[in-house]
C-alpha atoms as a PDB file:
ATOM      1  CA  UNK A   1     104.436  81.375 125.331  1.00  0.00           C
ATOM      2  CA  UNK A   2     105.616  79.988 122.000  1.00  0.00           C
ATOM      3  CA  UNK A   3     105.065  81.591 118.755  1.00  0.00           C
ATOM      4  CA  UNK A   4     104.143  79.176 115.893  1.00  0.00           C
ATOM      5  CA  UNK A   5     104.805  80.911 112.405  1.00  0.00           C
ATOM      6  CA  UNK A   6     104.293  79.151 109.176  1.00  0.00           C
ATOM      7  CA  UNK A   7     104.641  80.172 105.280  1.00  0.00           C
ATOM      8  CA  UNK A   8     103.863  77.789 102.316  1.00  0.00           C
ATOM      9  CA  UNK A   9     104.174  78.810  98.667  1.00  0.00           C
ATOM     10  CA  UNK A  10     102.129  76.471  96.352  1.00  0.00           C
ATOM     11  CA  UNK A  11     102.875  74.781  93.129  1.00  0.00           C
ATOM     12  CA  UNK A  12     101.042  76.457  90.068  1.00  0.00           C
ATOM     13  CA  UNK A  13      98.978  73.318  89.741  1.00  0.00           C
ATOM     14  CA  UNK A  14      98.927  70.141  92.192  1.00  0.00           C
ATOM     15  CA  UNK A  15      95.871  67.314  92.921  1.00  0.00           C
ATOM     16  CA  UNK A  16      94.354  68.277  89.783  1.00  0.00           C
ATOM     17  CA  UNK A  17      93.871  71.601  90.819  1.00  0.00           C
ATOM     18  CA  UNK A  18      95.484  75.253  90.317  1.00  0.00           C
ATOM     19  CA  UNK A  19      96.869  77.241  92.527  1.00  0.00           C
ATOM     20  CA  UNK A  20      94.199  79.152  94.076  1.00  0.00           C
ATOM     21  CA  UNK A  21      92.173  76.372  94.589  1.00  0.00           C
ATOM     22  CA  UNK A  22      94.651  74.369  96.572  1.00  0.00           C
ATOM     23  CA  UNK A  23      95.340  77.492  98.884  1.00  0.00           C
ATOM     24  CA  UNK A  24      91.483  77.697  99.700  1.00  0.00           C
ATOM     25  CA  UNK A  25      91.603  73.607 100.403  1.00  0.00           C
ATOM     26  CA  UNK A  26      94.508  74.402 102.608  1.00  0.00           C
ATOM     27  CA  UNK A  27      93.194  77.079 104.837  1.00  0.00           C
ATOM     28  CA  UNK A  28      90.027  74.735 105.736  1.00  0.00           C
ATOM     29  CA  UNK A  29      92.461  71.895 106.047  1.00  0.00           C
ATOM     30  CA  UNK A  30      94.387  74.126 108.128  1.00  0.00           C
ATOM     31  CA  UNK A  31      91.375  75.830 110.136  1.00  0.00           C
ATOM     32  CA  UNK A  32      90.267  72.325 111.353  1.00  0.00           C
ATOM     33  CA  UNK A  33      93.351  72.331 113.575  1.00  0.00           C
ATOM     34  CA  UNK A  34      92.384  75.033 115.568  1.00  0.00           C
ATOM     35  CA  UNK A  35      91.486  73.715 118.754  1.00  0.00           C
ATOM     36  CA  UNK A  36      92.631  70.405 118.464  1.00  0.00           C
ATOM     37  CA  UNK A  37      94.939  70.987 121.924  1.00  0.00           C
ATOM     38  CA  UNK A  38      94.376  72.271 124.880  1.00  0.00           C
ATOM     39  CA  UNK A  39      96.798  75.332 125.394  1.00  0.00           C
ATOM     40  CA  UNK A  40      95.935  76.818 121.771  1.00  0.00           C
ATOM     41  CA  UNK A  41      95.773  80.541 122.565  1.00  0.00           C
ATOM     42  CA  UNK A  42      95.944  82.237 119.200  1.00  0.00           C
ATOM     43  CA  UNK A  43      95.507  80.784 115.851  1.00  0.00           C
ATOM     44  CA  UNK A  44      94.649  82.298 112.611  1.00  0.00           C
ATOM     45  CA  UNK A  45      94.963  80.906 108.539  1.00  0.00           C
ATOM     46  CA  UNK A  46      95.869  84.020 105.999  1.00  0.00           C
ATOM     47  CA  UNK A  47      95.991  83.572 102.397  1.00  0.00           C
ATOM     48  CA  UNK A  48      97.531  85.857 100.203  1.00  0.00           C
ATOM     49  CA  UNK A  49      95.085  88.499  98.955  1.00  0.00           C
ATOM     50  CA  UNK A  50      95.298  90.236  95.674  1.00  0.00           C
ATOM     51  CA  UNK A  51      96.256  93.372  94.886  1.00  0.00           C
ATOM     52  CA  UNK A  52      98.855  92.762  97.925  1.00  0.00           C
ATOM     53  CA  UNK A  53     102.650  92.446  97.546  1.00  0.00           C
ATOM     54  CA  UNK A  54     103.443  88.613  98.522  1.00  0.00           C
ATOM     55  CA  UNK A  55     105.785  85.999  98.201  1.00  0.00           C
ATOM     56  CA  UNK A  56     103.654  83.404  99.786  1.00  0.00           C
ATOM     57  CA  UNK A  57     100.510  81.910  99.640  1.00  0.00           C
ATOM     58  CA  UNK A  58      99.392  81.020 102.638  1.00  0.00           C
ATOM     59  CA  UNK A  59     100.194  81.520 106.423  1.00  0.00           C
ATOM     60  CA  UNK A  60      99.615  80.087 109.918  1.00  0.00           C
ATOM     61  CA  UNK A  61     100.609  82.202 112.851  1.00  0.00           C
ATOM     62  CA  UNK A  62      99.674  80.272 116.335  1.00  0.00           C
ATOM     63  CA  UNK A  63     100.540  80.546 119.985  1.00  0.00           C
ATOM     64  CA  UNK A  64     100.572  78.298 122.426  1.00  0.00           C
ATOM     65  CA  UNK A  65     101.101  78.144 126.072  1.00  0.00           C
ATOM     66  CA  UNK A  66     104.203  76.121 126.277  1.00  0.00           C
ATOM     67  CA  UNK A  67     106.420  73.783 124.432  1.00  0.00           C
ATOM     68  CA  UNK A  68     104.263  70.585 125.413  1.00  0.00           C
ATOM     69  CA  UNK A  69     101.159  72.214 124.222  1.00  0.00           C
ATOM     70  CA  UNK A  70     102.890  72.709 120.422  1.00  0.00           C
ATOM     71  CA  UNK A  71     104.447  69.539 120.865  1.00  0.00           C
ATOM     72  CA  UNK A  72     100.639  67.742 121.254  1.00  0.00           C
ATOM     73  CA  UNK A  73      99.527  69.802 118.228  1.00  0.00           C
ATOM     74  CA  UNK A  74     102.275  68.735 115.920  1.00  0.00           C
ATOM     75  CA  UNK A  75     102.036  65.389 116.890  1.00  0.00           C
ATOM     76  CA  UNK A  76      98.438  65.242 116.746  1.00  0.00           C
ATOM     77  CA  UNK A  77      96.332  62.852 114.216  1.00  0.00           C
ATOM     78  CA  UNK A  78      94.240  65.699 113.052  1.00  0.00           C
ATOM     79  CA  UNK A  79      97.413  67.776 111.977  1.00  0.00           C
ATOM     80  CA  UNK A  80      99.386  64.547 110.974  1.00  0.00           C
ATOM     81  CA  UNK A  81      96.593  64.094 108.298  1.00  0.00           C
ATOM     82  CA  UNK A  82      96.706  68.079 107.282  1.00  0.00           C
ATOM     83  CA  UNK A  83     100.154  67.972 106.875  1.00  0.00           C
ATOM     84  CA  UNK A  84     100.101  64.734 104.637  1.00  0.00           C
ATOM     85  CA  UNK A  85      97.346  66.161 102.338  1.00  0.00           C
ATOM     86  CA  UNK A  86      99.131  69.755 102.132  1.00  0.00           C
ATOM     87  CA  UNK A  87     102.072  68.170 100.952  1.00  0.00           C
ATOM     88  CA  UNK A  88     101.711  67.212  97.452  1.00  0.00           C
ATOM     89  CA  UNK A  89     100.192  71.113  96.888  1.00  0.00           C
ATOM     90  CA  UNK A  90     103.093  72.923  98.304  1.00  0.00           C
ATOM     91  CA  UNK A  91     106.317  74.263  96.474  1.00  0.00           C
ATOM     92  CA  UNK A  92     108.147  75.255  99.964  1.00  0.00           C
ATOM     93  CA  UNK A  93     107.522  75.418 103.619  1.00  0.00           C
ATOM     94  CA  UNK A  94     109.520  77.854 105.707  1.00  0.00           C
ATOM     95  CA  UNK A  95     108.741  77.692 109.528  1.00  0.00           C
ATOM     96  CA  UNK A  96     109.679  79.340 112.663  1.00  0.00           C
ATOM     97  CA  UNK A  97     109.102  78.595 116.420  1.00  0.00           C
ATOM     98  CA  UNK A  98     110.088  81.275 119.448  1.00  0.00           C
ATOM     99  CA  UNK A  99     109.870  80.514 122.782  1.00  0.00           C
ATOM    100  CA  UNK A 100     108.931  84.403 124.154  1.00  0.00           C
ATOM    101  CA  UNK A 101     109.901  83.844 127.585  1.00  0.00           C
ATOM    102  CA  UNK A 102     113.771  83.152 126.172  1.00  0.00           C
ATOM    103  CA  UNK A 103     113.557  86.774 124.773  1.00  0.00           C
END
């Protein structure tokens, strides 16, 4: 199984738009890649909730069967066009993909 784990923190104001306002247009962005691919077995959008130490905004945590099934989601026109419309909001992107069967 691999683990899919992404943070974004999100400029103050973007698109004509604060910050809180982009974040929301990013999880439904974000939520129409949910089962886009076969071999999606988890996948869940959480934004940063007040009241809540944070030093992100928004996060994706996915898993997927195997490396071909998050291969077809990242290379999939539905996320393509996510990722190009999330970009101009975001201040950073940090990432990580595990492979759970390596250990």
């Amino acid at each position: 199984m691999i683990k899919h784990i992404v943070f974004w923190k999100f400029k103050a104001h973007a698109e004509g738009a604060d910050r809180q306002t982009n974040v929301l247009k990013a999880r439904r962005l974000l939520d129409r890649c949910a089962d886009i691919v076969p071999g999606t077995l988890r996948y869940e959008v959480l934004a940063r909730q007040s009241g809540w130490d944070a030093t992100v905004d928004l996060m994706l945590y996915a898993e997927f069967s195997d490396a071909r099934a998050l291969e077809a989601y990242q290379q999939h026109p539905t996320h393509l066009e996510v990722k190009r419309l999330m970009g101009p909001l975001r201040e950073a992107r940090d990432g990580l993909d595990c492979d759970t069967n390596l250990g």
